[in-house]
N, C-alpha and C. Protein backbone atom coordinates (compact mmCIF):
# COMPACT_ATOMS: atom_id res chain seq x y z
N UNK A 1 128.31 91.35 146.36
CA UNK A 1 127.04 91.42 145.65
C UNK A 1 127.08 92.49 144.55
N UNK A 2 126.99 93.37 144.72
CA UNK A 2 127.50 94.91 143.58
C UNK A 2 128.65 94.48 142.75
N UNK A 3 129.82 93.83 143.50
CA UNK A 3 130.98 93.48 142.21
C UNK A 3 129.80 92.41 141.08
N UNK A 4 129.29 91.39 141.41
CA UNK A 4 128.29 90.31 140.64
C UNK A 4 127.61 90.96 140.11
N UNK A 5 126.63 92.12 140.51
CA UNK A 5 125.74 92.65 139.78
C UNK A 5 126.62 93.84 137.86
N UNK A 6 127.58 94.09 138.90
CA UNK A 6 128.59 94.74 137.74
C UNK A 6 129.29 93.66 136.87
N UNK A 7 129.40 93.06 137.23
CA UNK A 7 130.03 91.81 136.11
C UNK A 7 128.81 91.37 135.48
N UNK A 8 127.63 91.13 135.76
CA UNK A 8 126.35 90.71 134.72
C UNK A 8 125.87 91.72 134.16
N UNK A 9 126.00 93.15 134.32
CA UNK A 9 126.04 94.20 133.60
C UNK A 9 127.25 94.11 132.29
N UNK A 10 128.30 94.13 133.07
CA UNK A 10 129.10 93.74 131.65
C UNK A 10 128.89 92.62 130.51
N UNK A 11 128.48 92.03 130.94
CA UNK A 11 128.42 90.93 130.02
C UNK A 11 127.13 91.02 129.51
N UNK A 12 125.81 91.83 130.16
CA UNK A 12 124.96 91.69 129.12
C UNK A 12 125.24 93.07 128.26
N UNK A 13 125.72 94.29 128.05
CA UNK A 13 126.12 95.29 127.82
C UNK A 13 127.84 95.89 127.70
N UNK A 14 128.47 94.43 126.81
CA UNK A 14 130.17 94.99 126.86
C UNK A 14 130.28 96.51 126.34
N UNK A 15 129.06 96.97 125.14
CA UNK A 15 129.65 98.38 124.78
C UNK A 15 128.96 99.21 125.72
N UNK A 16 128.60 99.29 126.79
CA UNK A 16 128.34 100.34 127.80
C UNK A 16 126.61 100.03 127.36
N UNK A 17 125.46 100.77 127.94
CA UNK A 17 124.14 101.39 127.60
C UNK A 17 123.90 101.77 126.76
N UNK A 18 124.44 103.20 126.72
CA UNK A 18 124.64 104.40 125.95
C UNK A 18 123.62 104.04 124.35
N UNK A 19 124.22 103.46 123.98
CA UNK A 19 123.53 103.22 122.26
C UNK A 19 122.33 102.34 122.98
N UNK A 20 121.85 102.17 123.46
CA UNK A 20 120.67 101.30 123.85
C UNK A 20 119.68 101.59 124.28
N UNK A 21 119.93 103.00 124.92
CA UNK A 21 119.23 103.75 125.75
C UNK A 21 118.79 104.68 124.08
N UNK A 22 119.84 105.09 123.59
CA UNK A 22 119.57 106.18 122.29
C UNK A 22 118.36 105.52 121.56
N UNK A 23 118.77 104.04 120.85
CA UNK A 23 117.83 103.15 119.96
C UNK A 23 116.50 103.14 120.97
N UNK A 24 116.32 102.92 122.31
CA UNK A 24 114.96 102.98 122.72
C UNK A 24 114.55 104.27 122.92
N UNK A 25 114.86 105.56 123.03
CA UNK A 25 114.61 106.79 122.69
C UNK A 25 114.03 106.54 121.31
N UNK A 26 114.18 106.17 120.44
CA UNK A 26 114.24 106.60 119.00
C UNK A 26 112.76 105.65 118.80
N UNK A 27 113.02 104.46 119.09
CA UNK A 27 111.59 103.67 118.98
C UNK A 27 110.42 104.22 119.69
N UNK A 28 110.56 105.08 120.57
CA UNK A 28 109.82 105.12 121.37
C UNK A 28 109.09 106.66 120.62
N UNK A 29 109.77 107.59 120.17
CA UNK A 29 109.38 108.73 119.91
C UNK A 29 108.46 108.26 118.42
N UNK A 30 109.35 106.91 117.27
CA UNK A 30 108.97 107.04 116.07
C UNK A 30 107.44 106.18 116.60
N UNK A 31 107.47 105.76 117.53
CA UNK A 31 106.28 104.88 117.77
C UNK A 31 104.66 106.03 118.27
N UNK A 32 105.28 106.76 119.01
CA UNK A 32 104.77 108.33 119.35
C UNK A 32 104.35 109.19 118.39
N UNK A 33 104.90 109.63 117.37
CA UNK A 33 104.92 110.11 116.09
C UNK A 33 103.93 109.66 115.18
N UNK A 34 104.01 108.25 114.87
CA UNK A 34 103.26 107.44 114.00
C UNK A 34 101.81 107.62 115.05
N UNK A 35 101.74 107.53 116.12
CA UNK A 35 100.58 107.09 117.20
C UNK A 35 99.71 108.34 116.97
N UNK A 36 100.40 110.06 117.51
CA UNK A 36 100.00 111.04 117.37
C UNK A 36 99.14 111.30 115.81
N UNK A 37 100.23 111.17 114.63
CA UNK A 37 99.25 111.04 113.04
C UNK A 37 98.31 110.23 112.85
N UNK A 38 98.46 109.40 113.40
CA UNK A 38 97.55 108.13 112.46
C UNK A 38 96.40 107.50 113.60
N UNK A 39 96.48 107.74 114.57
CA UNK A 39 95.65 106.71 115.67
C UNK A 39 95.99 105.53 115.78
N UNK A 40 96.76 104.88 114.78
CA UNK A 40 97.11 103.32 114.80
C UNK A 40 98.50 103.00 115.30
N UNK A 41 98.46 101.94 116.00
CA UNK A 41 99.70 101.34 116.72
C UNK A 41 100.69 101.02 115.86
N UNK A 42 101.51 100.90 115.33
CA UNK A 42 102.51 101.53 114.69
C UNK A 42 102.92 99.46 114.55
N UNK A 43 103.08 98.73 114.13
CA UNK A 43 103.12 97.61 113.93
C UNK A 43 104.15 96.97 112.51
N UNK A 44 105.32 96.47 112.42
CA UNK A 44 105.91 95.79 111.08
C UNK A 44 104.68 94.24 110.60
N UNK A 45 104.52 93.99 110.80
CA UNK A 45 103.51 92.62 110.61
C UNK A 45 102.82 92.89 109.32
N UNK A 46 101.97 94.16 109.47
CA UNK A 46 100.93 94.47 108.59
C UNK A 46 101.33 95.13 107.91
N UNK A 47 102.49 95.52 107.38
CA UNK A 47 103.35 96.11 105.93
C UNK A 47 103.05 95.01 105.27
N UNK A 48 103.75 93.57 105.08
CA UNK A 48 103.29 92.90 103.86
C UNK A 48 102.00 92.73 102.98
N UNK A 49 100.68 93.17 104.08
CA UNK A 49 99.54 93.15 103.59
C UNK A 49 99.36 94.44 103.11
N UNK A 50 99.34 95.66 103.44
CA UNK A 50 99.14 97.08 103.12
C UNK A 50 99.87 97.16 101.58
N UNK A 51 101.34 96.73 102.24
CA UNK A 51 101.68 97.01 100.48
C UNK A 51 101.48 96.10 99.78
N UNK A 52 100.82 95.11 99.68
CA UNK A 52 100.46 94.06 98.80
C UNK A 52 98.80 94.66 97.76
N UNK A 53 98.68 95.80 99.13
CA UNK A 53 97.22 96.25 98.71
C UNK A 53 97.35 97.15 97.38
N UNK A 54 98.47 97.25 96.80
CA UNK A 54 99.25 98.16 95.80
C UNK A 54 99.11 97.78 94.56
N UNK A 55 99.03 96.52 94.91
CA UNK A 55 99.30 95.58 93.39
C UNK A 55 98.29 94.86 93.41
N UNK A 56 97.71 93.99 94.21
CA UNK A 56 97.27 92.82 94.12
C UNK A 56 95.63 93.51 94.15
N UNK A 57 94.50 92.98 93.76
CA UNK A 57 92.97 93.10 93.27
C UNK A 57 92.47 91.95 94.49
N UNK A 58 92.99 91.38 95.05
CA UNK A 58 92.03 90.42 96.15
C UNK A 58 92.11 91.47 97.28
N UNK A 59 90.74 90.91 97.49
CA UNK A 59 89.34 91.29 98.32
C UNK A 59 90.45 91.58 99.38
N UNK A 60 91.12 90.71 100.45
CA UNK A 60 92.08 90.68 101.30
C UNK A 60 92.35 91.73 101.97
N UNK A 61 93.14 91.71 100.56
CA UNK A 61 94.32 93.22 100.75
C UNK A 61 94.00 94.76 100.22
N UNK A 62 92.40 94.08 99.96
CA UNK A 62 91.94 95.94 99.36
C UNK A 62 91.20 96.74 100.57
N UNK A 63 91.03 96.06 101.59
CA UNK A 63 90.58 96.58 102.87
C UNK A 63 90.71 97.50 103.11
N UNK A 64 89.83 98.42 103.80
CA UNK A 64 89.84 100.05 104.32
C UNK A 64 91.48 100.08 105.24
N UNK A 65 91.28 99.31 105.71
CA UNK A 65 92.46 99.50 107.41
C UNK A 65 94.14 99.26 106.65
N UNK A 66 94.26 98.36 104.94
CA UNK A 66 95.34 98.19 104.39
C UNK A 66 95.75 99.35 103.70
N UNK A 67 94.52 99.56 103.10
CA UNK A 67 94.23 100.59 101.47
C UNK A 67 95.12 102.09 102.73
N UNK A 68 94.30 102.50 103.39
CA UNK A 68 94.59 103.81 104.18
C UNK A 68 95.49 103.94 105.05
N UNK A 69 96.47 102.66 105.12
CA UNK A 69 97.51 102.90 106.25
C UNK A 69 99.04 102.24 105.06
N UNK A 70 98.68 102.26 104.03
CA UNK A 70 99.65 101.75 103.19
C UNK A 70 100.86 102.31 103.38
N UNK A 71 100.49 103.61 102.79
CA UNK A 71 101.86 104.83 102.22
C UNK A 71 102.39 104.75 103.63
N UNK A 72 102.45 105.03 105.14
CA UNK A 72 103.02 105.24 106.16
C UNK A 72 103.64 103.96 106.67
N UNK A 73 102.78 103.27 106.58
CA UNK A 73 103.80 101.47 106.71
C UNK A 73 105.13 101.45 105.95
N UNK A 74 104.76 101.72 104.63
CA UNK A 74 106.06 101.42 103.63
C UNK A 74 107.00 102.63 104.43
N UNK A 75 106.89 103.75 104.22
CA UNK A 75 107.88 104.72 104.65
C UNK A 75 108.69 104.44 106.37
N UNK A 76 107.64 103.66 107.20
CA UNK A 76 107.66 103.10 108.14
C UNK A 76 108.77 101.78 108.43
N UNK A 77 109.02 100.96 107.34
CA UNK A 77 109.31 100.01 107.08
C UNK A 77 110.69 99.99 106.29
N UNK A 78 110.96 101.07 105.45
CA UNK A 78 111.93 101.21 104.73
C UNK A 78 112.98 102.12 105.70
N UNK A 79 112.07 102.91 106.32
CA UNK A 79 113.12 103.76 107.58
C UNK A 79 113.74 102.15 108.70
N UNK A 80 113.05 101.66 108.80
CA UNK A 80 113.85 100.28 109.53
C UNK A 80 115.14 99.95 109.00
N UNK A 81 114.89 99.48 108.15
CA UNK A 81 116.07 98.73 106.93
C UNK A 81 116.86 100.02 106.75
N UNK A 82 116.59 100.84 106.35
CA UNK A 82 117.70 101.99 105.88
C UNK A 82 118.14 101.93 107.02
N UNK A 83 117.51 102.63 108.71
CA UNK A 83 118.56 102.50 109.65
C UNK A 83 119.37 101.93 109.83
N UNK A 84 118.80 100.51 110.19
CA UNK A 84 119.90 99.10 109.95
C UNK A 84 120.84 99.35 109.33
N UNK A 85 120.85 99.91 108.13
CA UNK A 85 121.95 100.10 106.80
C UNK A 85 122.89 100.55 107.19
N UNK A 86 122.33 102.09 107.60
CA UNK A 86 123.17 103.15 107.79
C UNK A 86 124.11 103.02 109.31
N UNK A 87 123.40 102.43 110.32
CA UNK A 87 123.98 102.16 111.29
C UNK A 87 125.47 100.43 110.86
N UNK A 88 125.02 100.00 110.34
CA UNK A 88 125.97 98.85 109.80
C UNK A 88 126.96 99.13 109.11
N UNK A 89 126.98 100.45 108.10
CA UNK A 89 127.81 101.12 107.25
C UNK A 89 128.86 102.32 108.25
N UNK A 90 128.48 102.31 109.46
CA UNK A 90 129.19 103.88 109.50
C UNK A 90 129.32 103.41 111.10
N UNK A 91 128.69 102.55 112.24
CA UNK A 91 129.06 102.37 113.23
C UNK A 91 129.49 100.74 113.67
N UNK A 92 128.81 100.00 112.33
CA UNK A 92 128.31 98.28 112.97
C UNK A 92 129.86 97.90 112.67
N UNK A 93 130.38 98.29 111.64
CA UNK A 93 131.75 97.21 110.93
C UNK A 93 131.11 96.46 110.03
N UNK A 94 130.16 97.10 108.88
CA UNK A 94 129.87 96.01 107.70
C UNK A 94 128.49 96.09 107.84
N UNK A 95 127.96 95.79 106.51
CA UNK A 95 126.75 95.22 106.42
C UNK A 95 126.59 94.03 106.64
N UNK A 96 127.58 92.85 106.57
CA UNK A 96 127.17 91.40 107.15
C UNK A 96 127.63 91.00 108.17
N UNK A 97 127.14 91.53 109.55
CA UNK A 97 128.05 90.89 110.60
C UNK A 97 127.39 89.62 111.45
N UNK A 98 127.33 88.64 110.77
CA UNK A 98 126.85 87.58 111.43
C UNK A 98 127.32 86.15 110.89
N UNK A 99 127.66 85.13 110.70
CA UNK A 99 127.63 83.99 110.75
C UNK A 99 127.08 82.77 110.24
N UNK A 100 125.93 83.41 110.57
CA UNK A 100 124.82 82.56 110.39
C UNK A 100 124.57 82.53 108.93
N UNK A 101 124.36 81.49 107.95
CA UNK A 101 124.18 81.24 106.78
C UNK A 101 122.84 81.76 106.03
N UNK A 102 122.72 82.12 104.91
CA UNK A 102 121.91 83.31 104.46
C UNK A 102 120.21 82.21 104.81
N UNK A 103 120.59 80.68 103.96
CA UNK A 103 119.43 80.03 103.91
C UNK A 103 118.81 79.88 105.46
N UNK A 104 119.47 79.52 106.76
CA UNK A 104 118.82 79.93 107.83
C UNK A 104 118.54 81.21 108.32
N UNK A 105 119.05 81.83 108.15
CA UNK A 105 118.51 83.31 108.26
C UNK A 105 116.87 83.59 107.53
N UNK A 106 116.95 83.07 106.09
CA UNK A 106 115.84 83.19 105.23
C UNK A 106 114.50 82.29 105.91
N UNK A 107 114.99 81.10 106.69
CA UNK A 107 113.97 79.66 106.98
C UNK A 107 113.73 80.80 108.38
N UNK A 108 114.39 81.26 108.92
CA UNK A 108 113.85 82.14 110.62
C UNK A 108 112.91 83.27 109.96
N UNK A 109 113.50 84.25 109.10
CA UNK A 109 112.25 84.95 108.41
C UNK A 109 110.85 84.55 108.33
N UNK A 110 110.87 83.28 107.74
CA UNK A 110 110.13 83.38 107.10
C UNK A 110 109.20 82.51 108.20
N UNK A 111 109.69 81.78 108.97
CA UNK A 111 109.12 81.34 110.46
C UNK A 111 108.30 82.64 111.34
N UNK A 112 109.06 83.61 111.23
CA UNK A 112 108.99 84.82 111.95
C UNK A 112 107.66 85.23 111.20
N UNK A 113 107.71 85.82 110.24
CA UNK A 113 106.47 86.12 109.60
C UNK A 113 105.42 85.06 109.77
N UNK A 114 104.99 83.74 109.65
CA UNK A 114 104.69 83.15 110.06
C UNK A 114 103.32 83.16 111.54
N UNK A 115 104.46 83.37 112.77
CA UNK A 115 104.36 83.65 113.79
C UNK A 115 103.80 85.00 113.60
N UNK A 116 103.99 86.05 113.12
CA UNK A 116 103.46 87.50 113.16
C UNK A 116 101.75 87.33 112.88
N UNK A 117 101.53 86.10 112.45
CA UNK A 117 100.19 86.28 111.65
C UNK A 117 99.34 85.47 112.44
N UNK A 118 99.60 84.05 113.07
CA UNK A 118 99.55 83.44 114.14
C UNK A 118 98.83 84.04 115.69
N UNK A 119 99.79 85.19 116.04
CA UNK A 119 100.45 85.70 117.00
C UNK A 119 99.35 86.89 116.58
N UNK A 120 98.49 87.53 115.64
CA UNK A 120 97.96 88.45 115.17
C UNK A 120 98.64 89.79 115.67
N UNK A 121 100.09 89.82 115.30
CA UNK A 121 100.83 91.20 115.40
C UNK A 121 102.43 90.51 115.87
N UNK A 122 103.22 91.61 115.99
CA UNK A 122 104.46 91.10 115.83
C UNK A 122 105.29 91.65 117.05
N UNK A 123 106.86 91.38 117.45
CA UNK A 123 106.80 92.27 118.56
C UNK A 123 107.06 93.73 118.53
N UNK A 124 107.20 94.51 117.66
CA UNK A 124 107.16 95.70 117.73
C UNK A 124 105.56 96.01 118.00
N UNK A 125 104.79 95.63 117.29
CA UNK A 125 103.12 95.95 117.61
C UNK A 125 102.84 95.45 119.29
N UNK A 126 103.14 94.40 119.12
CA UNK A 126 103.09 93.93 120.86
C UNK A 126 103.80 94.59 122.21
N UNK A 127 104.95 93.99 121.62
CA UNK A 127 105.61 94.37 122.83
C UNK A 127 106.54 96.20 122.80
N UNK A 128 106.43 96.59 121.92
CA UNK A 128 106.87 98.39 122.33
C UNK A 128 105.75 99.15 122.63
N UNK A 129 104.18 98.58 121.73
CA UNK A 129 102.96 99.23 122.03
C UNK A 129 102.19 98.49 122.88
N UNK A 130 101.73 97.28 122.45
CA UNK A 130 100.57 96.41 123.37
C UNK A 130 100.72 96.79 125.01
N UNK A 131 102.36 96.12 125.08
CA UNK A 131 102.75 96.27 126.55
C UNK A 131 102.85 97.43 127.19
N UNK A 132 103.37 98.72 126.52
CA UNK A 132 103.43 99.80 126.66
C UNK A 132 101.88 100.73 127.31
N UNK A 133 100.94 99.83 126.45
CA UNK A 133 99.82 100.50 126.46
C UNK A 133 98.87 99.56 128.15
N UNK A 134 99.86 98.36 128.34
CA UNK A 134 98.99 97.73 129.44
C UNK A 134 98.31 96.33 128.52
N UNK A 135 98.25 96.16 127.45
CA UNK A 135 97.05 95.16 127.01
C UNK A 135 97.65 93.61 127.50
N UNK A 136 96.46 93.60 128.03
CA UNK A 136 96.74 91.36 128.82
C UNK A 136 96.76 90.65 127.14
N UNK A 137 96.26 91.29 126.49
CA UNK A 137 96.97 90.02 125.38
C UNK A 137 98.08 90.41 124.98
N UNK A 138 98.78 91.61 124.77
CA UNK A 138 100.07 91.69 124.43
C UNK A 138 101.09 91.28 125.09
N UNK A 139 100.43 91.35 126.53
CA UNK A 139 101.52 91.18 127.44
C UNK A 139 101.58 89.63 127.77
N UNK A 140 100.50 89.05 127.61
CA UNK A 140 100.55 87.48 127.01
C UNK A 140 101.20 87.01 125.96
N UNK A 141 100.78 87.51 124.79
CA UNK A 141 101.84 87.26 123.40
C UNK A 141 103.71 87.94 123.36
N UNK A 142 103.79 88.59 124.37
CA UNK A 142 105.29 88.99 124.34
C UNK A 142 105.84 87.48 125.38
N UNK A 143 105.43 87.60 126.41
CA UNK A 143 105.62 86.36 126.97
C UNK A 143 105.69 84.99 126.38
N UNK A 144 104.85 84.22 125.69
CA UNK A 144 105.07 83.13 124.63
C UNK A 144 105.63 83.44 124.19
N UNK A 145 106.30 84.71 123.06
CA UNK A 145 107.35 84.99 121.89
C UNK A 145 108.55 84.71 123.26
N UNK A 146 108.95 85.14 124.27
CA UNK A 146 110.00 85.03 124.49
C UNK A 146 110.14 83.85 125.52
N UNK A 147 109.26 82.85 125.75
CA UNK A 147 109.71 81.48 125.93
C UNK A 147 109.53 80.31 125.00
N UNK A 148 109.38 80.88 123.71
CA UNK A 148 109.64 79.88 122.52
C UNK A 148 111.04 80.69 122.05
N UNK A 149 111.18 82.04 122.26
CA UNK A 149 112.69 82.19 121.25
C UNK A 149 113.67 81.31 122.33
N UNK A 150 113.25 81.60 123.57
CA UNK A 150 114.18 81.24 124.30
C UNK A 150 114.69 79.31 124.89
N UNK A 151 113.18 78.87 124.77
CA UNK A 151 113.24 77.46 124.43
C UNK A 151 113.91 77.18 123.31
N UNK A 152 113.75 77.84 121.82
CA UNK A 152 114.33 77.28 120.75
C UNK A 152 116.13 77.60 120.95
N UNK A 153 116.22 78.67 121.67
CA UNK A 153 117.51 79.26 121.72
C UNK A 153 118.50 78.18 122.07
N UNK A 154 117.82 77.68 123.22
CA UNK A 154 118.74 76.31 124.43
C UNK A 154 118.39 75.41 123.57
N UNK A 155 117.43 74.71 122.88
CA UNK A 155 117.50 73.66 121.93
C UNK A 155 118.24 73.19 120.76
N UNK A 156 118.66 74.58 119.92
CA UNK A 156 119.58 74.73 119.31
C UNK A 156 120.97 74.60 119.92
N UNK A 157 121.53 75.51 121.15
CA UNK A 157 122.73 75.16 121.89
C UNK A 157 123.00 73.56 122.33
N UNK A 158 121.75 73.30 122.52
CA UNK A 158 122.18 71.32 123.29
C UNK A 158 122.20 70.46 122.69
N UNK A 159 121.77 71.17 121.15
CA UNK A 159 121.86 69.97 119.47
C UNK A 159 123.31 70.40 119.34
N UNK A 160 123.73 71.20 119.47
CA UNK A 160 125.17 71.64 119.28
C UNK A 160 125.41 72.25 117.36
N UNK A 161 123.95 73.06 117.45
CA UNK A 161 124.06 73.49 115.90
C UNK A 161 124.85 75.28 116.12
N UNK A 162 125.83 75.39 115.44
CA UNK A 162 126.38 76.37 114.89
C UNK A 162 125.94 76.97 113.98
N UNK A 163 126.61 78.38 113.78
CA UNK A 163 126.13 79.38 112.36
C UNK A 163 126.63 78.72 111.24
């Protein structure tokens, strides 16, 4: 039983914990951080609207809750991507390590966003805070997000579509 449980450890974790445990340290404090300044749940979803509130004159996006949480989203949002960067440049092996063709990558984006708006929040808003915090709808909406990724996951494997 313990040899099985160590072999499904390996395989869901070939490079050890270690970096996994660090990255949820790190979400967890920047999520803490943002929570402590601002009162607001710390969410990627509602960057496209905040900074849209920059440029754009509709009613929408000039909202109190966009207008005043703008500047910390973007800085919020660009620290994502730069991580990504910097971690891809100096530990990942590359900035492109995947397979998968740019135009499906772009059609899941943009599905994803989609779903963020749907879903009224995304899973960082949901599931590192909602759930974190206890909320029955987050903890409802993390649940659907992960038996549609995971339905679509096996649907894709039994069409026999590749990257």
């Amino acid at each position: 039983m313990v040899t099985l449980l160590l072999s499904a450890f390996d395989q869901l974790f070939p490079h050890g914990i270690g970096r996994y445990a660090v990255g949820g340290v790190f979400v967890g404090l920047g999520v803490a951080v943002i929570y402590l300044g601002t009162s607001i749940q710390p969410g990627a979803s509602t960057f496209l609207e905040s900074t849209l509130s920059y440029v754009s004159g509709v009613k929408r996006f000039q909202q109190h809750r966009f207008t005043v949480s703008r500047d910390w989203r973007v800085v919020f949002t660009v620290g994502i991507v730069a991580g990504a960067g910097i971690y891809a440049l100096t530990l990942g092996g590359g900035v492109w390590t995947t397979d998968v063709q740019w135009w499906r990558l772009l059609g899941g984006g943009v599905l994803v966003g989609v779903g963020t708006r749907l879903g009224k929040g995304c899973t960082s808003g949901h599931g590192v805070c909602g759930v974190g915090s206890g909320s029955s709808t987050s903890i409802l909406n993390v649940a659907i997000f992960l038996a549609i990724a995971s339905g679509t996951a096996l649907a894709v494997q039994a069409a026999g579509v590749s990257p």
